[in-house]
Protein backbone atom coordinates (compact mmCIF):
# COMPACT_ATOMS: atom_id res chain seq x y z
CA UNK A 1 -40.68 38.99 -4.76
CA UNK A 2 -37.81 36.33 -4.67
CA UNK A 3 -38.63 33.44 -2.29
CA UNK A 4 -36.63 33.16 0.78
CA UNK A 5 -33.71 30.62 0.40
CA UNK A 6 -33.57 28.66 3.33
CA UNK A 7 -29.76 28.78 3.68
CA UNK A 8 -29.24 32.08 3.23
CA UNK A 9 -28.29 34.70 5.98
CA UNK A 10 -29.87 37.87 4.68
CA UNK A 11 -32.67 39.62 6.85
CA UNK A 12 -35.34 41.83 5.68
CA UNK A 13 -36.95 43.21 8.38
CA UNK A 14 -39.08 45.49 6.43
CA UNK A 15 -40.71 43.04 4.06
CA UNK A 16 -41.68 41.25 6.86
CA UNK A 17 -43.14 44.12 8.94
CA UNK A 18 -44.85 45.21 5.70
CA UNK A 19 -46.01 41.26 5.30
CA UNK A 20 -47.84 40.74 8.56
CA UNK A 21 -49.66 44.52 8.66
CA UNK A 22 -50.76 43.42 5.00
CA UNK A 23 -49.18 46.44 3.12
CA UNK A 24 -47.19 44.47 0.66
CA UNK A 25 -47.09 45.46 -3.09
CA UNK A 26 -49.61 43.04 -5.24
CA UNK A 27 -48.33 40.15 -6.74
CA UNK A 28 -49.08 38.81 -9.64
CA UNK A 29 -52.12 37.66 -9.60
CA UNK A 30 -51.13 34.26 -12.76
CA UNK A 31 -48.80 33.23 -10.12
CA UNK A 32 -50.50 33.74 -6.71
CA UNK A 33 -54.58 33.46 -7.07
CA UNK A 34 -57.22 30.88 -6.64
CA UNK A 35 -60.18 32.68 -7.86
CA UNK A 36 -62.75 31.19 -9.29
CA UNK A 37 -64.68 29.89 -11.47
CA UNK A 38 -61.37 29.77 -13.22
CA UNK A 39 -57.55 30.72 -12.91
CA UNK A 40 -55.40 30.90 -16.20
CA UNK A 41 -51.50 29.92 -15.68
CA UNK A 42 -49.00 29.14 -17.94
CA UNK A 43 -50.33 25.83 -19.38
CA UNK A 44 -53.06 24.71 -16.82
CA UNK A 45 -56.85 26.77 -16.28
CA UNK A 46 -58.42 25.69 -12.74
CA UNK A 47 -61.63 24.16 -13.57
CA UNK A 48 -64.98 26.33 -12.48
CA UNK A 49 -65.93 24.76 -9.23
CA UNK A 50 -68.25 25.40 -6.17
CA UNK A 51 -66.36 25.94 -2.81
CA UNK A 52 -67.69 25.81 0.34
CA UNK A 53 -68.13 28.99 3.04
CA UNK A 54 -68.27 28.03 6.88
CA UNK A 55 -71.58 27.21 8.23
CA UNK A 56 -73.40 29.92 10.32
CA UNK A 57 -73.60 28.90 13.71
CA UNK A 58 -77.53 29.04 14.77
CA UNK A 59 -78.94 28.41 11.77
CA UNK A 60 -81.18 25.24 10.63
CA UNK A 61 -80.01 22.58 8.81
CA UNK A 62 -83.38 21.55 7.64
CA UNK A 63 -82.81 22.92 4.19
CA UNK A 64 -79.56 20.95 3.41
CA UNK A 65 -78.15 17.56 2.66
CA UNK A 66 -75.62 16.59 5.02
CA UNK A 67 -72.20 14.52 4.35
CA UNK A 68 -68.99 13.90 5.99
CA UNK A 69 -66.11 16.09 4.70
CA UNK A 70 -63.81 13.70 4.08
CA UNK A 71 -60.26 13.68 4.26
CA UNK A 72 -59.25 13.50 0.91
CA UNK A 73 -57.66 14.78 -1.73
CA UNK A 74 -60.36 17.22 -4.45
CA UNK A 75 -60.75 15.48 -8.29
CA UNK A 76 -62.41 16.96 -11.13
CA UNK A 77 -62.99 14.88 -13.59
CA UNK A 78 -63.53 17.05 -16.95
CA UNK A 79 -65.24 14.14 -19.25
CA UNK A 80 -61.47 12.69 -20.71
CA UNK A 81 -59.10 13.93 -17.94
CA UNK A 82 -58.91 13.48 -14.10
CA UNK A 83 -57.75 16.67 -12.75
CA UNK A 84 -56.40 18.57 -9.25
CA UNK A 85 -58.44 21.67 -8.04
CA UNK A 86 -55.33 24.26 -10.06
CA UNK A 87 -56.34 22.22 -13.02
CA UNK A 88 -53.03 19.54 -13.22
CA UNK A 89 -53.90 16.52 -14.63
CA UNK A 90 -53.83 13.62 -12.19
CA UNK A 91 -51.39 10.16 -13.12
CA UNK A 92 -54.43 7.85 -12.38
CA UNK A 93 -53.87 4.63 -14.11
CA UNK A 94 -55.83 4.18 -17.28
CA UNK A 95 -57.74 1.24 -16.23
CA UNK A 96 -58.61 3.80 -13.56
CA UNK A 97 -60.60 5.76 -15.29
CA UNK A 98 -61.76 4.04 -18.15
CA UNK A 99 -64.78 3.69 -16.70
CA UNK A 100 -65.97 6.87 -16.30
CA UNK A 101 -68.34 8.92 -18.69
CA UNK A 102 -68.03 11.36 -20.41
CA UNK A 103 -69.72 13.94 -18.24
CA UNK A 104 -67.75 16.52 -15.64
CA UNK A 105 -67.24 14.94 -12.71
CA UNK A 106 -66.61 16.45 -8.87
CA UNK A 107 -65.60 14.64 -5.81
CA UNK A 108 -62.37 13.07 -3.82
CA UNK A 109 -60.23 10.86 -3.93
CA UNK A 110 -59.65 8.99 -0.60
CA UNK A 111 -57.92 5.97 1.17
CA UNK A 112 -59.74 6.58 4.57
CA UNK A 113 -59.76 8.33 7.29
CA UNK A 114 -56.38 9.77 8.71
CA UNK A 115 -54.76 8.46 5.61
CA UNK A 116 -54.29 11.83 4.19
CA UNK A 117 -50.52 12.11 3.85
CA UNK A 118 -50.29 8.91 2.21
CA UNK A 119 -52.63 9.57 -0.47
CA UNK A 120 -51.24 12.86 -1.09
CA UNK A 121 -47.90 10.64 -1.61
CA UNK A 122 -50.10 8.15 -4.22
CA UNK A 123 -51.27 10.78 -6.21
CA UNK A 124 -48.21 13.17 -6.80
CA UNK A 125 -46.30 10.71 -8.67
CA UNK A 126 -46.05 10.94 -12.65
CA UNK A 127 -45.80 7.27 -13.04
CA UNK A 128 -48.89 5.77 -11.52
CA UNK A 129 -48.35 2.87 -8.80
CA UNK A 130 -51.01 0.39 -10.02
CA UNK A 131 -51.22 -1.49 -6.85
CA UNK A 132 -51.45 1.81 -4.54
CA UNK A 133 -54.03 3.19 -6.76
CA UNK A 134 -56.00 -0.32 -6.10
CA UNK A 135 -57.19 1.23 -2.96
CA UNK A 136 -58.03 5.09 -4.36
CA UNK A 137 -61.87 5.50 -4.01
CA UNK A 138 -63.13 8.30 -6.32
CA UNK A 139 -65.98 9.66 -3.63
CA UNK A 140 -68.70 11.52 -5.81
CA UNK A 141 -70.29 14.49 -4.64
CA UNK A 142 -71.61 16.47 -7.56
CA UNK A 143 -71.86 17.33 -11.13
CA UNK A 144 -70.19 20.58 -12.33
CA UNK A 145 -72.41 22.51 -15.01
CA UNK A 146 -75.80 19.92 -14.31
CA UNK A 147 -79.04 21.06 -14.49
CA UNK A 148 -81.05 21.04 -11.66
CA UNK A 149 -81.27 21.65 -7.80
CA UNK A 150 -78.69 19.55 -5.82
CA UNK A 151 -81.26 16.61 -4.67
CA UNK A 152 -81.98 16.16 -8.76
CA UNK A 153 -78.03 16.25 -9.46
CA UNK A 154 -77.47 13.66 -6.33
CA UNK A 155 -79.91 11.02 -7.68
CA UNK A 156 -78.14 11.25 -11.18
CA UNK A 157 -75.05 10.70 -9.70
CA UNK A 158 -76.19 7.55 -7.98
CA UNK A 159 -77.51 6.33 -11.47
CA UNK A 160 -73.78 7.33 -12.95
CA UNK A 161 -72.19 5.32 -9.91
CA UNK A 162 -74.81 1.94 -10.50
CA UNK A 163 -73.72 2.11 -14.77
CA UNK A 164 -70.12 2.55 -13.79
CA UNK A 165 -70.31 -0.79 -11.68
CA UNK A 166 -66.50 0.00 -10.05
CA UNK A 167 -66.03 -0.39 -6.52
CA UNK A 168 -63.37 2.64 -6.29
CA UNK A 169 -66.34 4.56 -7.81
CA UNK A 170 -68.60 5.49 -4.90
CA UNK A 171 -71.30 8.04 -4.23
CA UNK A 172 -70.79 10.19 -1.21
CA UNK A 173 -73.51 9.47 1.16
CA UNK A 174 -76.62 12.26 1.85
CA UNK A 175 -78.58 12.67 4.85
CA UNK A 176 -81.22 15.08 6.19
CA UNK A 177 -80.65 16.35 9.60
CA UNK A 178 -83.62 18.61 11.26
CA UNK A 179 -81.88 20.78 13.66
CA UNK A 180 -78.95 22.99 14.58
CA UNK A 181 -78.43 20.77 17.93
CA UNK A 182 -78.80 17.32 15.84
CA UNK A 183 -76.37 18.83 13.35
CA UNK A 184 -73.53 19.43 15.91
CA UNK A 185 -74.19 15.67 17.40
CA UNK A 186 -73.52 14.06 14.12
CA UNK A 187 -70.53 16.33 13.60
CA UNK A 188 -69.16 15.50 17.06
CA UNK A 189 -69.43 11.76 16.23
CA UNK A 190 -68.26 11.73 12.95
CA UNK A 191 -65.25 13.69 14.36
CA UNK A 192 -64.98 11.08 17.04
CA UNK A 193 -64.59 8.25 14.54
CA UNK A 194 -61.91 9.66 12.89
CA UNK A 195 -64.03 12.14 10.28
CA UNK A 196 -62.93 15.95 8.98
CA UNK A 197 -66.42 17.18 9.47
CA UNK A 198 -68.91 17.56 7.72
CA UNK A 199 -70.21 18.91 4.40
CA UNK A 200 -73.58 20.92 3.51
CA UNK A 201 -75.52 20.68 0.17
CA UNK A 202 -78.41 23.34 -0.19
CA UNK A 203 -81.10 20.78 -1.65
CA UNK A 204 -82.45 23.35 -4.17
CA UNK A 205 -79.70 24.94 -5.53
CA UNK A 206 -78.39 25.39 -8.90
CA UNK A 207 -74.94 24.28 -9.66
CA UNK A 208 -73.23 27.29 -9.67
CA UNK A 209 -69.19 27.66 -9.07
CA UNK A 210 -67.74 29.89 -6.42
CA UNK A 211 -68.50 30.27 -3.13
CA UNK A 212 -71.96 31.10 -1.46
CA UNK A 213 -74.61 29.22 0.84
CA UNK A 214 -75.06 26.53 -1.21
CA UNK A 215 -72.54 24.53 -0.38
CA UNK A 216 -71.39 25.12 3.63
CA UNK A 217 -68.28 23.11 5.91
CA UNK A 218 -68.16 22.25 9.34
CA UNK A 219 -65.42 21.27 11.70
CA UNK A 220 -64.41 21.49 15.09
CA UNK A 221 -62.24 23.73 14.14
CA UNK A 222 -62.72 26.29 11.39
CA UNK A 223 -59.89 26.36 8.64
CA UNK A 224 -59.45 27.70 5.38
CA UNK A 225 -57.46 27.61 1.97
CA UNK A 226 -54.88 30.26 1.17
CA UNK A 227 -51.88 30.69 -1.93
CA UNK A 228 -47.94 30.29 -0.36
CA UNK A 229 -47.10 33.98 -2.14
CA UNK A 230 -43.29 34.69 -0.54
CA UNK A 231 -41.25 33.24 2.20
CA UNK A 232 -39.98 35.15 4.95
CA UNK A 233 -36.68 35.12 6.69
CA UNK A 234 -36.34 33.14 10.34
CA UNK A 235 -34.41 35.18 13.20
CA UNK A 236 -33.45 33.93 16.59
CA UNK A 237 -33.54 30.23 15.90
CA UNK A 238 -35.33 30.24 13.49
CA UNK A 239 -32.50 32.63 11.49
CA UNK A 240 -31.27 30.89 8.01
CA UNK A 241 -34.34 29.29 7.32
CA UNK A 242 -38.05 30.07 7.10
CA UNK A 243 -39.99 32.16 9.73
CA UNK A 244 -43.46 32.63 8.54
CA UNK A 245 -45.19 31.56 4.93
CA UNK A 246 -46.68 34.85 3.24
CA UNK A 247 -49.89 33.81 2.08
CA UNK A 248 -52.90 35.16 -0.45
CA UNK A 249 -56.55 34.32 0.17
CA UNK A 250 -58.87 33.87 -2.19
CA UNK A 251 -60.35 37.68 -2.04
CA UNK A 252 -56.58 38.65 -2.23
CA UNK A 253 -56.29 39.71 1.75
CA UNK A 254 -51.99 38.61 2.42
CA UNK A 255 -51.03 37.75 6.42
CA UNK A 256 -48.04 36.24 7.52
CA UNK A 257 -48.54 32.45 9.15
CA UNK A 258 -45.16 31.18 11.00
CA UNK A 259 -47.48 29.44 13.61
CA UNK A 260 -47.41 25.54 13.41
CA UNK A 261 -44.48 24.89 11.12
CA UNK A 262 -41.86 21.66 12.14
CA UNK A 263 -38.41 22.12 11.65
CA UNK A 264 -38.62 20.24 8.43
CA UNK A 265 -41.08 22.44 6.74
CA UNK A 266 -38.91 25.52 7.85
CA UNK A 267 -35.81 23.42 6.38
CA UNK A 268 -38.01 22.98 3.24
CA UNK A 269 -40.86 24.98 3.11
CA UNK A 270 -44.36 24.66 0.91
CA UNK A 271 -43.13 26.26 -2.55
CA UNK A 272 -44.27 29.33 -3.44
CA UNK A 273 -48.00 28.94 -5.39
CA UNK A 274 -48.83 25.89 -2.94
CA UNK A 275 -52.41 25.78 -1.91
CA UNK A 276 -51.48 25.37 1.73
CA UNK A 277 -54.83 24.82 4.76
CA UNK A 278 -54.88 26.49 7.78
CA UNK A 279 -56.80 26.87 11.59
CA UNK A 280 -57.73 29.84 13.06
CA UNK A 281 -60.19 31.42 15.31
CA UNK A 282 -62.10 34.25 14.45
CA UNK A 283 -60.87 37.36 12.62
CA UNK A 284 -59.64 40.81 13.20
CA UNK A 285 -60.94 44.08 12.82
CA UNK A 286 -59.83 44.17 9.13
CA UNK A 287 -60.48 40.38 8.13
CA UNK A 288 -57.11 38.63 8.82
CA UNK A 289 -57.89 35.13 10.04
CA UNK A 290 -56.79 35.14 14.12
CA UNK A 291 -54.37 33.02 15.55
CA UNK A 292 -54.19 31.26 12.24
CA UNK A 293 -51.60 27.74 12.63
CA UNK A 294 -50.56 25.83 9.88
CA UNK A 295 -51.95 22.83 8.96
CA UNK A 296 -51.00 21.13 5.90
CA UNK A 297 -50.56 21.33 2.24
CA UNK A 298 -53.82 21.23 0.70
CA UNK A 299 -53.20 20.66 -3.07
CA UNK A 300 -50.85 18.95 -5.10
CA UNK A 301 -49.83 20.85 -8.22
């Protein structure tokens, strides 16, 4: 499908009926999915990588490690190469990451809380700004392919971080929480001092990459990851530029999202193949997230 060209004039009423009741043809999937543990494209393959599910609500916490989801932007770092989630290599300066081993590498890169749009600005340039990237922490969370349950994999990391010697290089901190209702205290003031939410590490688990219980978010406000697949055409005032992004999930389920757009990102929307992040609440009888807003671009590629 051609992506919709923000000054043009032409309608298609159909595609987007057909968009938002989900009964659009396939796309390809080269161009459109984020399916791990790996996604081939032209000249880039997505590294294998564990992604987090929601937490379930009522459960105990007892059997995790607990961190704050930070605000950041996701690094792999593949033993020679620092990398985005879709696989791009990152412009870090070299004196950036000379220091780090030869082993894989996950975690994010942050400048602190709130900060988000301006690091997304630091690290999408080709020509590395040395004196921006001064104040880049590389927060470690895990190492992709390691041996041993999650607790084993932390204390390496720690050892990693301590040879290193770096200060940008940092170790994302664990802690163990006991119950549901001391879970959802630390997640209220974490989000009060300007925290995403927060992060859950089974402490036994295997590295293993995909999704499942061993690695769990938690926010306020649930949100989600999802592929920019099409653009679809404004009307009202909103005609001649976008109305609504047409967007993959992971498990390949497409919905329309024209909620919580400026005028800007109508005027120039997310290209199609972004990773883009989203709210919602709840879902409907056939899986669609509900009142689903957008929030951001996730990933730069």
């Amino acid at each position: 499908m051609e992506s919709y060209l923000p000054n043009s004039r032409r309608l298609v009423p159909l595609v987007y009926a057909l968009a938002c009741a989900g009964l659009m043809a396939p796309v390809t999937p080269s161009a459109t999915a984020a399916v791990p543990p790996a996604v081939q494209t032209a000249d880039v393959t997505a590294p294998a990588l564990m992604l987090a599910r929601s937490w379930h609500e009522g459960d105990s916490p007892s059997a995790y490690w607990v961190s704050e989801k930070f605000d950041g932007v996701r690094a792999f770092w593949d033993g020679k190469t620092l990398r985005f989630r879709s696989g791009t290599p990152i412009a870090a300066p070299a004196w950036w990451t000379a220091s780090l081993p030869n082993t894989a590498l996950d975690g994010e890169l942050w400048l602190g809380r709130g900060r988000f749009d301006e690091l997304s600005g630091v690290v999408r340039h080709l020509q590395p700004d040395e004196d921006q990237w001064r104040q880049v922490k590389y927060l470690l969370f895990d190492l992709p392919g390691a041996q041993g349950p999650f607790t084993q994999r932390v204390q390496r990391l720690n050892d990693l971080a301590a040879e290193i010697n770096q200060p940008w290089v940092q170790v994302v901190k664990q802690q163990k929480v006991a119950t549901a209702a001391a879970l959802h205290t630390l997640l209220r003031s974490t989000v009060k001092a300007g925290g995403e939410g927060l992060v859950l590490h089974q402490a036994d688990a295997l590295w293993a990459p995909g999704r499942s219980d061993a690695l769990l978010k938690l926010k306020t406000a649930p949100d989600d990851d999802a592929r920019v697949v099409a653009h679809l055409p404004g009307k009202g005032k909103h005609a001649g530029r976008l109305g609504a992004l047409l967007l993959e999930t992971p498990d390949g389920k497409r919905f329309a999202l024209g909620t919580g757009l400026t005028d800007a990102q109508r005027d120039s929307p997310p290209p199609v193949g972004t990773l883009v992040t989203y709210r919602y609440r709840g879902f409907t009888s056939s899986g669609l997230p509900r009142f689903a807003s957008f929030l951001r671009v996730r990933a730069v590629e």
